[in-house]
Every structure is written in structure tokens, then in C-alpha cells.
PDB file of N, CA and C in Angstrom:
ATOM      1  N   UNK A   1      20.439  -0.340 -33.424  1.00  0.00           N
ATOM      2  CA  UNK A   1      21.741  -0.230 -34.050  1.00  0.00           C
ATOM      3  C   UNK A   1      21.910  -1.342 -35.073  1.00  0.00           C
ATOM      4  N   UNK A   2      22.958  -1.029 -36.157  1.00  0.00           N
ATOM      5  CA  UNK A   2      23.191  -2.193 -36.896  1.00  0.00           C
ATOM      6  C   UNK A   2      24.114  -2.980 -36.692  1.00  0.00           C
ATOM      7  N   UNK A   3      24.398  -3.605 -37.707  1.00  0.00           N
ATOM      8  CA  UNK A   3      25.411  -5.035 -37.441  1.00  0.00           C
ATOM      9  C   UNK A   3      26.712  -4.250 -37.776  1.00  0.00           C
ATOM     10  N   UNK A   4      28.055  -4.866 -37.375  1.00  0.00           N
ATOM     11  CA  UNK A   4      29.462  -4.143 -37.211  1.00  0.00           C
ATOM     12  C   UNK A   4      29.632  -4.446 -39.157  1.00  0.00           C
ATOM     13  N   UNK A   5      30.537  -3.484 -39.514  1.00  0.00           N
ATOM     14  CA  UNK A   5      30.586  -3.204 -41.262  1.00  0.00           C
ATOM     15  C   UNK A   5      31.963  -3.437 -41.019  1.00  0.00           C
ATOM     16  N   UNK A   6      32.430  -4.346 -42.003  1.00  0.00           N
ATOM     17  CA  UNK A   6      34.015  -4.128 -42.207  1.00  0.00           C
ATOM     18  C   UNK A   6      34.627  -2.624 -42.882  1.00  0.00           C
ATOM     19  N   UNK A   7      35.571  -2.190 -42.216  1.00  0.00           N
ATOM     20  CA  UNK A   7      35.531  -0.837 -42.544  1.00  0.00           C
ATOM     21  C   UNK A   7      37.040   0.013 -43.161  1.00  0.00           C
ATOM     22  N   UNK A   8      37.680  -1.108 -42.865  1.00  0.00           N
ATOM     23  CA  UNK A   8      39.034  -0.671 -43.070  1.00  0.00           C
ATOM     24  C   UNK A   8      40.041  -1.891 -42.338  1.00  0.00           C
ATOM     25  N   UNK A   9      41.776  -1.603 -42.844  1.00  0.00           N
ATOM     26  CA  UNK A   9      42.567  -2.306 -42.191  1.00  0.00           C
ATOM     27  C   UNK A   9      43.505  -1.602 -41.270  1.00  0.00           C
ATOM     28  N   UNK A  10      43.649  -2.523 -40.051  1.00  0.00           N
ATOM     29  CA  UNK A  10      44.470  -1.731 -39.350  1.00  0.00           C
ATOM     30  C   UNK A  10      46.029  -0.851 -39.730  1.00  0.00           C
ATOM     31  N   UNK A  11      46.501  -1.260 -40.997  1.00  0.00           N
ATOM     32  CA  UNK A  11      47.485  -0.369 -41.375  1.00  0.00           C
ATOM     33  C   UNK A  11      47.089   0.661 -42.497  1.00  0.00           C
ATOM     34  N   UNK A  12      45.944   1.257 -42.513  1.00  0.00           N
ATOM     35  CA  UNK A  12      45.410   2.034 -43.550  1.00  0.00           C
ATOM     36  C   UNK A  12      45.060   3.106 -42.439  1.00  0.00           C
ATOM     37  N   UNK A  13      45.369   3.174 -41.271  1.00  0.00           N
ATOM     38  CA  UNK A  13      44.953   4.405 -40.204  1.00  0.00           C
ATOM     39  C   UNK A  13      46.289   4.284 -39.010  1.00  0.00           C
ATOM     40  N   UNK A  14      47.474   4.490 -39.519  1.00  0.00           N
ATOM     41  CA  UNK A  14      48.490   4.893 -38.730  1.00  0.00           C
ATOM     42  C   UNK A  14      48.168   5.526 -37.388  1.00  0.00           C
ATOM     43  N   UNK A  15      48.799   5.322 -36.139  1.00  0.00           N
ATOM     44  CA  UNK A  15      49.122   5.867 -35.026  1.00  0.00           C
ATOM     45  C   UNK A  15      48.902   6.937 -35.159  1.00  0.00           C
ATOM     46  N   UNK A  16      48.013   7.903 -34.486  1.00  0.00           N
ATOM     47  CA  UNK A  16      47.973   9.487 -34.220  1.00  0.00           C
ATOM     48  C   UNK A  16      46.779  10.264 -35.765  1.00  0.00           C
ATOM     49  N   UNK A  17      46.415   9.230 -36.215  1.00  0.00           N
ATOM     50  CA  UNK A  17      45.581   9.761 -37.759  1.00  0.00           C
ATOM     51  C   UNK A  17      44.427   9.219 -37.513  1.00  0.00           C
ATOM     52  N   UNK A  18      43.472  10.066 -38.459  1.00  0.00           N
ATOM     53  CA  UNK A  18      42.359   9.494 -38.879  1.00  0.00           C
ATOM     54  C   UNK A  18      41.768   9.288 -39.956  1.00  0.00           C
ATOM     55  N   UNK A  19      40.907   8.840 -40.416  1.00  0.00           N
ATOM     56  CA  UNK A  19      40.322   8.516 -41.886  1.00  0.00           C
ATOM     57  C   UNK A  19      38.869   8.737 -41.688  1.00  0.00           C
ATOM     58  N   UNK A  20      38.015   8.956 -43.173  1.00  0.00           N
ATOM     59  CA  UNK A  20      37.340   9.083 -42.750  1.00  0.00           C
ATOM     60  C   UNK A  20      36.089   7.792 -43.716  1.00  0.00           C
ATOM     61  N   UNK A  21      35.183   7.306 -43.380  1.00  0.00           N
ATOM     62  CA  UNK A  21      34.755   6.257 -44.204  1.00  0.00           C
ATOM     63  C   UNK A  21      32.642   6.082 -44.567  1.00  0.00           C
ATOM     64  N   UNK A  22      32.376   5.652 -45.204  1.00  0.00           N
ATOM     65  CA  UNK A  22      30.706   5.972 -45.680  1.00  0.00           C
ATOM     66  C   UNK A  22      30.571   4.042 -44.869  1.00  0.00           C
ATOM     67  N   UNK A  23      30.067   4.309 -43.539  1.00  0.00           N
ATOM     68  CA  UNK A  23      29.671   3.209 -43.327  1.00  0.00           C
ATOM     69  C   UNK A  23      27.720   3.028 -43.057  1.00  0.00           C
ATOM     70  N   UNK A  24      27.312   2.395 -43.682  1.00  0.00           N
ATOM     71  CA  UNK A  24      26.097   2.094 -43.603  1.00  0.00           C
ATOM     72  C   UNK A  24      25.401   3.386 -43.920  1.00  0.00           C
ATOM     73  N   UNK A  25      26.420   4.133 -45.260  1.00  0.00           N
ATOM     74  CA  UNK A  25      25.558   5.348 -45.315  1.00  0.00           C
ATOM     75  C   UNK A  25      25.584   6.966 -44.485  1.00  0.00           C
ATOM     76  N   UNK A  26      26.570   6.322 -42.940  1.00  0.00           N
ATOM     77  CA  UNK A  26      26.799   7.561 -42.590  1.00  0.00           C
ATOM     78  C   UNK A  26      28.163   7.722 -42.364  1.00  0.00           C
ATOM     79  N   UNK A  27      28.297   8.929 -42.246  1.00  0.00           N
ATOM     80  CA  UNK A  27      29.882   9.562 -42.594  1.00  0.00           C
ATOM     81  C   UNK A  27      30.870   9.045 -41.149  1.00  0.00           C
ATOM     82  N   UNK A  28      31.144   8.611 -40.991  1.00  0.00           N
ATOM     83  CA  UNK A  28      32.205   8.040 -39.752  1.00  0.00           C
ATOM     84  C   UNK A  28      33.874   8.342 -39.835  1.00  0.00           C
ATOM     85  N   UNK A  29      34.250   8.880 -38.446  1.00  0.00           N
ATOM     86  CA  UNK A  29      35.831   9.454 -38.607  1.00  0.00           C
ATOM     87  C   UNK A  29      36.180   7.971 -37.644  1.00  0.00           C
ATOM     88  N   UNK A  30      37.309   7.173 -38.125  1.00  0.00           N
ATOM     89  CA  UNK A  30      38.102   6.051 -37.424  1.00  0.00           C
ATOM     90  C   UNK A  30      39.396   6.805 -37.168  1.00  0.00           C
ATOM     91  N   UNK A  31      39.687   6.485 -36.037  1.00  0.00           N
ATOM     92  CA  UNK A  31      41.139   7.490 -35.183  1.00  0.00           C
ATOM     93  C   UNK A  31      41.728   6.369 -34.759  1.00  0.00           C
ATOM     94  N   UNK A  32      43.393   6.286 -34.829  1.00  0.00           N
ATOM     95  CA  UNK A  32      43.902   5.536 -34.380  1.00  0.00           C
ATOM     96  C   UNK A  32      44.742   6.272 -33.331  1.00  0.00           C
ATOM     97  N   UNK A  33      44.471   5.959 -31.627  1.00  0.00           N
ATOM     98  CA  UNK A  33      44.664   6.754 -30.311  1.00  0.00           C
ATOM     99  C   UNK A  33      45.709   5.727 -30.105  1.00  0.00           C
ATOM    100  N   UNK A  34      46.842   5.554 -30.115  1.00  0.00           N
ATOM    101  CA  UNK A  34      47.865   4.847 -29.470  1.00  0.00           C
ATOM    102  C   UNK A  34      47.596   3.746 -29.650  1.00  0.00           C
ATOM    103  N   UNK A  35      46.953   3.075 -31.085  1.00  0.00           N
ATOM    104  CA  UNK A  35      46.989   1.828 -31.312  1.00  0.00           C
ATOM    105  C   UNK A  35      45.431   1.644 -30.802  1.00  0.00           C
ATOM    106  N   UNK A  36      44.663   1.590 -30.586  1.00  0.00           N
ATOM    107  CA  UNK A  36      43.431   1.619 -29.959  1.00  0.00           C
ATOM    108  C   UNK A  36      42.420   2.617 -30.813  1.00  0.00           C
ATOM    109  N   UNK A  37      41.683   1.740 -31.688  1.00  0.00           N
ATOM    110  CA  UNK A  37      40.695   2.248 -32.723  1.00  0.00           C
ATOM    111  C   UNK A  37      39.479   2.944 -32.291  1.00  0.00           C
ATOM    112  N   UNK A  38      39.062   4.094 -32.695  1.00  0.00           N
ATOM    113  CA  UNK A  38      37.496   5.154 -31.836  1.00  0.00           C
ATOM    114  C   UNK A  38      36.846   5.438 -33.377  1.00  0.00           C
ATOM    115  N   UNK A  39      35.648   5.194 -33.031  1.00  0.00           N
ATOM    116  CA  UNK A  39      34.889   6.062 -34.104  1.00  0.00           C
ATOM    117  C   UNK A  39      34.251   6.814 -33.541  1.00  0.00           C
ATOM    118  N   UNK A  40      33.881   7.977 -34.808  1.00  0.00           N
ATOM    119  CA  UNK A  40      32.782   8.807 -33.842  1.00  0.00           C
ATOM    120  C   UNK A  40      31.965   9.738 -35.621  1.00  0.00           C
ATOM    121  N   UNK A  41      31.268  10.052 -35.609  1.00  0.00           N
ATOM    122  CA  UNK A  41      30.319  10.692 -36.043  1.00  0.00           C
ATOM    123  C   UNK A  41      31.263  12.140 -37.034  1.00  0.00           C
ATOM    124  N   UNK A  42      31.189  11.709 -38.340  1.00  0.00           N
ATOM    125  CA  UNK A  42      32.680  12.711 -39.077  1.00  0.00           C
ATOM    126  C   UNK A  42      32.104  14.162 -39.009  1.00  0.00           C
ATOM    127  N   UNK A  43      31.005  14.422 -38.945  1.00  0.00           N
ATOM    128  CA  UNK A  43      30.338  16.172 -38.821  1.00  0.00           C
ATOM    129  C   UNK A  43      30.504  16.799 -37.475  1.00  0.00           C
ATOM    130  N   UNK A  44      30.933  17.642 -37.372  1.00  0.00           N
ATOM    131  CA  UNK A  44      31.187  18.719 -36.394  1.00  0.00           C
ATOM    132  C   UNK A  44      30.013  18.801 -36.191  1.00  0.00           C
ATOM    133  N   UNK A  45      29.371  19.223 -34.739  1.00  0.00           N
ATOM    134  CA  UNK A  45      27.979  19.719 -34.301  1.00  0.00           C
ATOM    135  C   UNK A  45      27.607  21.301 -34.859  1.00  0.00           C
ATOM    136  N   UNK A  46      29.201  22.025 -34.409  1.00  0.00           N
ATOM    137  CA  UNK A  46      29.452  23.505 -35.046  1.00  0.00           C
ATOM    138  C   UNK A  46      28.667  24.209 -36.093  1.00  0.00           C
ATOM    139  N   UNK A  47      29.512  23.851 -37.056  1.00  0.00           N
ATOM    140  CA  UNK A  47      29.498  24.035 -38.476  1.00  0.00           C
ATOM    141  C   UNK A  47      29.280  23.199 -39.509  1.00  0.00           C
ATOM    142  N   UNK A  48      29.420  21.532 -39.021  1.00  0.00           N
ATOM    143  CA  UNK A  48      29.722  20.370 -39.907  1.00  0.00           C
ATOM    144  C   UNK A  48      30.452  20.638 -40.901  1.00  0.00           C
ATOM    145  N   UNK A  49      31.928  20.500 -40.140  1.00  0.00           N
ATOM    146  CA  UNK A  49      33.344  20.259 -40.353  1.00  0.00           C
ATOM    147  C   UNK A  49      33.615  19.137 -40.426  1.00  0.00           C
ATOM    148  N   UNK A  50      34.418  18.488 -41.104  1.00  0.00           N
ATOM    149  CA  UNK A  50      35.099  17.060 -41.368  1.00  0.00           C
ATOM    150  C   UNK A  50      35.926  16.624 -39.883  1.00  0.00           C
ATOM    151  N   UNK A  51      35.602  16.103 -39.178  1.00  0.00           N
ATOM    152  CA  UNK A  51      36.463  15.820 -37.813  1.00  0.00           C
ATOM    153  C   UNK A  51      37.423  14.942 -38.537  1.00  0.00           C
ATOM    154  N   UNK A  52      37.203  13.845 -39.263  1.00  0.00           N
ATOM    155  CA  UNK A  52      38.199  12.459 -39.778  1.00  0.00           C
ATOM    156  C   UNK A  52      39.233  13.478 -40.207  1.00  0.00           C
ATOM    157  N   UNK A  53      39.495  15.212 -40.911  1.00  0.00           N
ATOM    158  CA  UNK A  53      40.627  15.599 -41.393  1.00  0.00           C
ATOM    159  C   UNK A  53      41.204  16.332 -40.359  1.00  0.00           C
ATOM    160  N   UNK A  54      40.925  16.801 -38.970  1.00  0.00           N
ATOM    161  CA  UNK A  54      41.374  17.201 -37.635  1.00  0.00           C
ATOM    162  C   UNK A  54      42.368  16.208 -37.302  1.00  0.00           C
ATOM    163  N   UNK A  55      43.358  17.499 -36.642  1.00  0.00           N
ATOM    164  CA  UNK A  55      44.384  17.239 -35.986  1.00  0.00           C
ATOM    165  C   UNK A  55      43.903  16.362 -34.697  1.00  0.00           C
ATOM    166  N   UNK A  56      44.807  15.007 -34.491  1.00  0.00           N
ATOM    167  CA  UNK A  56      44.114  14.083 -33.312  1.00  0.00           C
ATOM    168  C   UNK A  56      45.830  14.688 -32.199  1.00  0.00           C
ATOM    169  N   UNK A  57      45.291  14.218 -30.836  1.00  0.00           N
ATOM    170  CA  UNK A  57      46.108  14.810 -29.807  1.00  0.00           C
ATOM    171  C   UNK A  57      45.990  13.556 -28.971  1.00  0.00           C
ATOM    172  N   UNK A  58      46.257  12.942 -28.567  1.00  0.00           N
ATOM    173  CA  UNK A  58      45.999  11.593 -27.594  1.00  0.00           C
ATOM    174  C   UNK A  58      44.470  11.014 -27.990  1.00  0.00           C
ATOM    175  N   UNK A  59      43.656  11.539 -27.455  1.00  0.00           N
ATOM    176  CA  UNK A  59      42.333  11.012 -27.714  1.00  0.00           C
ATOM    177  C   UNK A  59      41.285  12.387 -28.386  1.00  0.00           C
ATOM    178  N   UNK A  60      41.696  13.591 -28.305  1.00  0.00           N
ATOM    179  CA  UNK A  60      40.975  14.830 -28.598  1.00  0.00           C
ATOM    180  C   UNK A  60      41.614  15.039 -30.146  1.00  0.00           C
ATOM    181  N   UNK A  61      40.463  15.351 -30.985  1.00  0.00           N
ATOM    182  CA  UNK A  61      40.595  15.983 -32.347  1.00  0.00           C
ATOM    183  C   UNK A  61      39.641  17.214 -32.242  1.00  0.00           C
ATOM    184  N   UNK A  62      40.963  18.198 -33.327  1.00  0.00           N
ATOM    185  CA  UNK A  62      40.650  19.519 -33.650  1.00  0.00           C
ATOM    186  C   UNK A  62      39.675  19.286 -34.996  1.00  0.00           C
ATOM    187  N   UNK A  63      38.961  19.853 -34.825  1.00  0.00           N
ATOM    188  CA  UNK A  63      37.886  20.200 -36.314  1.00  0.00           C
ATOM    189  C   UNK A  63      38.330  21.427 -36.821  1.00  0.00           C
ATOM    190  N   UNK A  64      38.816  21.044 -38.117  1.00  0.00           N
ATOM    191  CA  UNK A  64      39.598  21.387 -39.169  1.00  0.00           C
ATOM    192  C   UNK A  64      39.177  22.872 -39.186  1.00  0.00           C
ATOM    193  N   UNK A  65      37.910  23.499 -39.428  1.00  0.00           N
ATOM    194  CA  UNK A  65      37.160  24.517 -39.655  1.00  0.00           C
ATOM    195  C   UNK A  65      37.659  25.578 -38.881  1.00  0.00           C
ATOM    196  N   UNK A  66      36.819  25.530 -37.410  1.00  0.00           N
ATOM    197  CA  UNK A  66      37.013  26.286 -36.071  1.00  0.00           C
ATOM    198  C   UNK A  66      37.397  25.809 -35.061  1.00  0.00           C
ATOM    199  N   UNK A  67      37.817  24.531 -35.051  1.00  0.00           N
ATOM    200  CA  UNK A  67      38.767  24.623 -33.652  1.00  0.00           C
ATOM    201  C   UNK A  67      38.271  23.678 -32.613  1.00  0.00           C
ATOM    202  N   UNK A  68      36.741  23.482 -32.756  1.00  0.00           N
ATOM    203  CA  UNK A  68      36.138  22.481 -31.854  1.00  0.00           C
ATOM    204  C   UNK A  68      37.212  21.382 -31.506  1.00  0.00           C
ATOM    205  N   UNK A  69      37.325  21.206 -30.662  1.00  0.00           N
ATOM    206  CA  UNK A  69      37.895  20.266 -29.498  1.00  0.00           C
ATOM    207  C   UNK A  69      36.971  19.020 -29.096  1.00  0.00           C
ATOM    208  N   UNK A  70      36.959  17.497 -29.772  1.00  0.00           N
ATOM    209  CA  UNK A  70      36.343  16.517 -29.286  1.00  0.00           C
ATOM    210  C   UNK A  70      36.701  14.915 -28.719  1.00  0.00           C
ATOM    211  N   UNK A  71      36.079  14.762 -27.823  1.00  0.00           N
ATOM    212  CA  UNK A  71      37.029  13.345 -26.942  1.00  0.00           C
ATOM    213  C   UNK A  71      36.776  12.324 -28.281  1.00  0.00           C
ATOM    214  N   UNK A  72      37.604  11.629 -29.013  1.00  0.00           N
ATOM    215  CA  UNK A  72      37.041  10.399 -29.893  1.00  0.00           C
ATOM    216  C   UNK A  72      36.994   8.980 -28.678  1.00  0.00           C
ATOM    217  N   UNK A  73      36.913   9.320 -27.691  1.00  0.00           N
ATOM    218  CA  UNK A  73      36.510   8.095 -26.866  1.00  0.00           C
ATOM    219  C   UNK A  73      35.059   7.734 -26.657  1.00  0.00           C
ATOM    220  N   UNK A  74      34.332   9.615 -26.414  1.00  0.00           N
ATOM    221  CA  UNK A  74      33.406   9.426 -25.757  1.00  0.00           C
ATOM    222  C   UNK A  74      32.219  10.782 -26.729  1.00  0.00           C
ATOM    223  N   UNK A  75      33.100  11.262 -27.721  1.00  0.00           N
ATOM    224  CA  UNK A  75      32.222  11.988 -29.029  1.00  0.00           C
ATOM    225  C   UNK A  75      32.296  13.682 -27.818  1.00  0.00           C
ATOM    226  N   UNK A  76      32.465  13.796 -26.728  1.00  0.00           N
ATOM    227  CA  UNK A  76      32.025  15.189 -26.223  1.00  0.00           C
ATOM    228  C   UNK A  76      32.915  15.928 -26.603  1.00  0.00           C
ATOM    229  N   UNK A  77      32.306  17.408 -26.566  1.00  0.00           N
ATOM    230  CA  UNK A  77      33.188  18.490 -26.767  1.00  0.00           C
ATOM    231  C   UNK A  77      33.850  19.069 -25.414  1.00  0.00           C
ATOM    232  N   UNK A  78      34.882  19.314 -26.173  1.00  0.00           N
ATOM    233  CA  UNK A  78      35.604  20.400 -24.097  1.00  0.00           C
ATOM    234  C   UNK A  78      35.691  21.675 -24.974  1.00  0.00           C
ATOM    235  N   UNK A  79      34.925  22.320 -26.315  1.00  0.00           N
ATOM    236  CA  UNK A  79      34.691  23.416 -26.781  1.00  0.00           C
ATOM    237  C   UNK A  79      33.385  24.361 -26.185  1.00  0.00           C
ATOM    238  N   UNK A  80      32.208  23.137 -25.958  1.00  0.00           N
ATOM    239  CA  UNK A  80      31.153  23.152 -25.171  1.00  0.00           C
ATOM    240  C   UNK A  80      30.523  22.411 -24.846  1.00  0.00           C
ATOM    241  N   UNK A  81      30.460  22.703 -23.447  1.00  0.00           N
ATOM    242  CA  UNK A  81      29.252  22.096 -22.610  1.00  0.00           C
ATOM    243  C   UNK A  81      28.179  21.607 -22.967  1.00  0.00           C
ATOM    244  N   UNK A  82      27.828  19.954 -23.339  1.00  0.00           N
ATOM    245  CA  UNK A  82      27.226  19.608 -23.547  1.00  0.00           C
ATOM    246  C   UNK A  82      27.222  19.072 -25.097  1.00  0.00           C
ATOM    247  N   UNK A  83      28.120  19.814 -25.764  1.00  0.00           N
ATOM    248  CA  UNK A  83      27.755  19.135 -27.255  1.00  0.00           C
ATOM    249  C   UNK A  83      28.207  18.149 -27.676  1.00  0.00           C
ATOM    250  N   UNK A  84      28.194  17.193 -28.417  1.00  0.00           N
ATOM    251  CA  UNK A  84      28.854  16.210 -28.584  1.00  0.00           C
ATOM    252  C   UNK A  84      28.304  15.359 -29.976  1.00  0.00           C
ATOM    253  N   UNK A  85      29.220  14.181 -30.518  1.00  0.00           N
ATOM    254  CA  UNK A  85      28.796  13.875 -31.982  1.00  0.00           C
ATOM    255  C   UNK A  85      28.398  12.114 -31.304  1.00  0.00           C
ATOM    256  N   UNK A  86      28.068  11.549 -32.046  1.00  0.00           N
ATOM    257  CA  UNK A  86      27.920  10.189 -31.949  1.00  0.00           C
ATOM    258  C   UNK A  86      29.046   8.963 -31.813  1.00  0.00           C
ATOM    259  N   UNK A  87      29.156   8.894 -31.071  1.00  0.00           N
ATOM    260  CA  UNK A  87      30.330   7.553 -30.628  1.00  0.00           C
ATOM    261  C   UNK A  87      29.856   6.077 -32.004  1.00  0.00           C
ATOM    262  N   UNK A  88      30.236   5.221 -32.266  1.00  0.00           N
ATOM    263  CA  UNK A  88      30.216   4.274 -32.580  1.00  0.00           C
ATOM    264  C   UNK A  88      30.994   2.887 -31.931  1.00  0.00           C
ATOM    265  N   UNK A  89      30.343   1.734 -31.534  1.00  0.00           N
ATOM    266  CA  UNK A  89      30.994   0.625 -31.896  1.00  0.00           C
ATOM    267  C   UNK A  89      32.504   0.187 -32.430  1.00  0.00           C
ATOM    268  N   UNK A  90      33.342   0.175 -32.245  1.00  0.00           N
ATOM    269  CA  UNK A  90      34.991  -0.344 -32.666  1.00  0.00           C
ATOM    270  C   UNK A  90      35.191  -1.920 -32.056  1.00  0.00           C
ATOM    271  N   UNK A  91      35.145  -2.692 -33.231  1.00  0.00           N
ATOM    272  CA  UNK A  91      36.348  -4.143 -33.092  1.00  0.00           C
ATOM    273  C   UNK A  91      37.442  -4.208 -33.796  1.00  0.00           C
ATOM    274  N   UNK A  92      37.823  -4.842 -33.386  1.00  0.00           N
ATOM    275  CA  UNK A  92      39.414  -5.613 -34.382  1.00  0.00           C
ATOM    276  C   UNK A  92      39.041  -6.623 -34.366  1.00  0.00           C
ATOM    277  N   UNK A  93      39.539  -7.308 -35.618  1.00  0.00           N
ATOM    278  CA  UNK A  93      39.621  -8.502 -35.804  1.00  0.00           C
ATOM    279  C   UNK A  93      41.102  -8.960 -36.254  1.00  0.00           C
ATOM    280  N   UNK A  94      41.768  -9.259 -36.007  1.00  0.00           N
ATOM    281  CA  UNK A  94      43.496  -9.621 -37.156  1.00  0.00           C
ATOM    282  C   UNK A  94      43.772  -7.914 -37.095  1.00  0.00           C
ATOM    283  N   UNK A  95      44.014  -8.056 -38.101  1.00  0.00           N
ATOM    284  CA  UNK A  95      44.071  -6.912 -38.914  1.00  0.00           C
ATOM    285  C   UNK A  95      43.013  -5.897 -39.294  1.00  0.00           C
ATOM    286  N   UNK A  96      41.573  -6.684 -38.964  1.00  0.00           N
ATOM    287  CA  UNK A  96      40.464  -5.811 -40.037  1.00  0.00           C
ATOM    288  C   UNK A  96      39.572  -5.288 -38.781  1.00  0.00           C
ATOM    289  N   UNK A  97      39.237  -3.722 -39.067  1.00  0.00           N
ATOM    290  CA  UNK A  97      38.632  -3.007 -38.160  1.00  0.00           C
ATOM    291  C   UNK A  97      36.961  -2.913 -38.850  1.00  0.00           C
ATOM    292  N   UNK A  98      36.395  -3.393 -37.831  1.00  0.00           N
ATOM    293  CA  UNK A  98      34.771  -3.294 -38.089  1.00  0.00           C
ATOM    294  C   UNK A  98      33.958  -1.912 -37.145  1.00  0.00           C
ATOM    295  N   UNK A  99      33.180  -1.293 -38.075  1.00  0.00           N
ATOM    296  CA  UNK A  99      32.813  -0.655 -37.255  1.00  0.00           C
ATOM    297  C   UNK A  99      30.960  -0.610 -36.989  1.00  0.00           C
ATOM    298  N   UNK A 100      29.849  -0.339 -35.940  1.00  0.00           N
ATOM    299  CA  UNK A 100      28.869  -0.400 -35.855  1.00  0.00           C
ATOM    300  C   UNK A 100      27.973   0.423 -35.500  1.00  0.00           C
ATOM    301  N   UNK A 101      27.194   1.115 -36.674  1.00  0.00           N
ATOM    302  CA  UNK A 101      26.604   2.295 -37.109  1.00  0.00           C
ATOM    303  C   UNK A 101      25.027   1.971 -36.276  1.00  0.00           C
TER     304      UNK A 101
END
């Protein structure tokens, strides 16, 4: 794995949203879950759908496309068994969210 990338600030990803950002080259969705920052892997397993533009629900985002259903805690799907995208690394620092690809 690599070293954590500064990636954004904590008021550039409001409560209940996500963004989506080119860290170290790969596409990463940052979700802000009740104040508590998740990354995870921005391509749908599906179709490779934009997850960072999905509707977030506590910790589960809809993929924009078809509907996939994924934990941003833990990258799995509750669409299916077994599929799932890549989790990443999340710190805070102050204000500034690092993330590690």
C-alpha cells in the first residue's frame, strides 16, 4: 500500500455526501457517514458506475446506474453475495482528510 495523500477538507464533503477524488491515480469515493470519513473504490463492480455520485443512507450508497447497494465501511455489497469494491485507509487531521491508496 501507499503512503496516506492529502485529499480533501473536512468541509468540502458535508454530512450524508460524497465526493469523488483521483488519489494516487485511482478513482476514490470519500463519504461523510455522520461525521466519520470512509473511502472506498469509486467503480461499481456491476457496471462501473460512479458510487462517489450515489445516494449515501447511514453507511450504504446506491450506485447511481442500477441500484447496487454498498457498505462504505467495509466496500461489500448487500446487492450480492460476495461482491464488493476496495475499502481504503481514512485519517483526519484538523480539518484535512488524508486518504491511503
Amino acid at each position: 500500500m501507499g503512503d496516506f495523500v492529502k485529499t480533501a477538507r473536512t468541509a468540502d464533503i458535508p454530512a450524508g455526501t460524497g465526493k469523488v477524488f483521483n488519489v494516487g491515480g485511482t478513482p476514490v469515493a470519500v463519504f461523510n457517514a455522520g461525521g466519520k470519513f470512509h473511502a472506498i473504490h469509486n467503480v461499481c463492480v456491476h457496471r462501473g458506475g460512479p458510487l462517489g455520485e450515489g445516494e449515501l443512507d447511514g453507511t450504504a450508497v446506491t450506485c447511481p446506474w442500477h441500484g447496487w447497494v454498498y457498505d462504505v465501511t467495509t466496500g461489500e455489497s448487500s446487492t450480492r453475495a460476495g461482491a464488493r469494491v476496495a475499502c481504503f485507509e481514512v485519517k483526519v487531521e484538523g480539518e484535512e482528510i488524508f486518504v491511503k491508496t
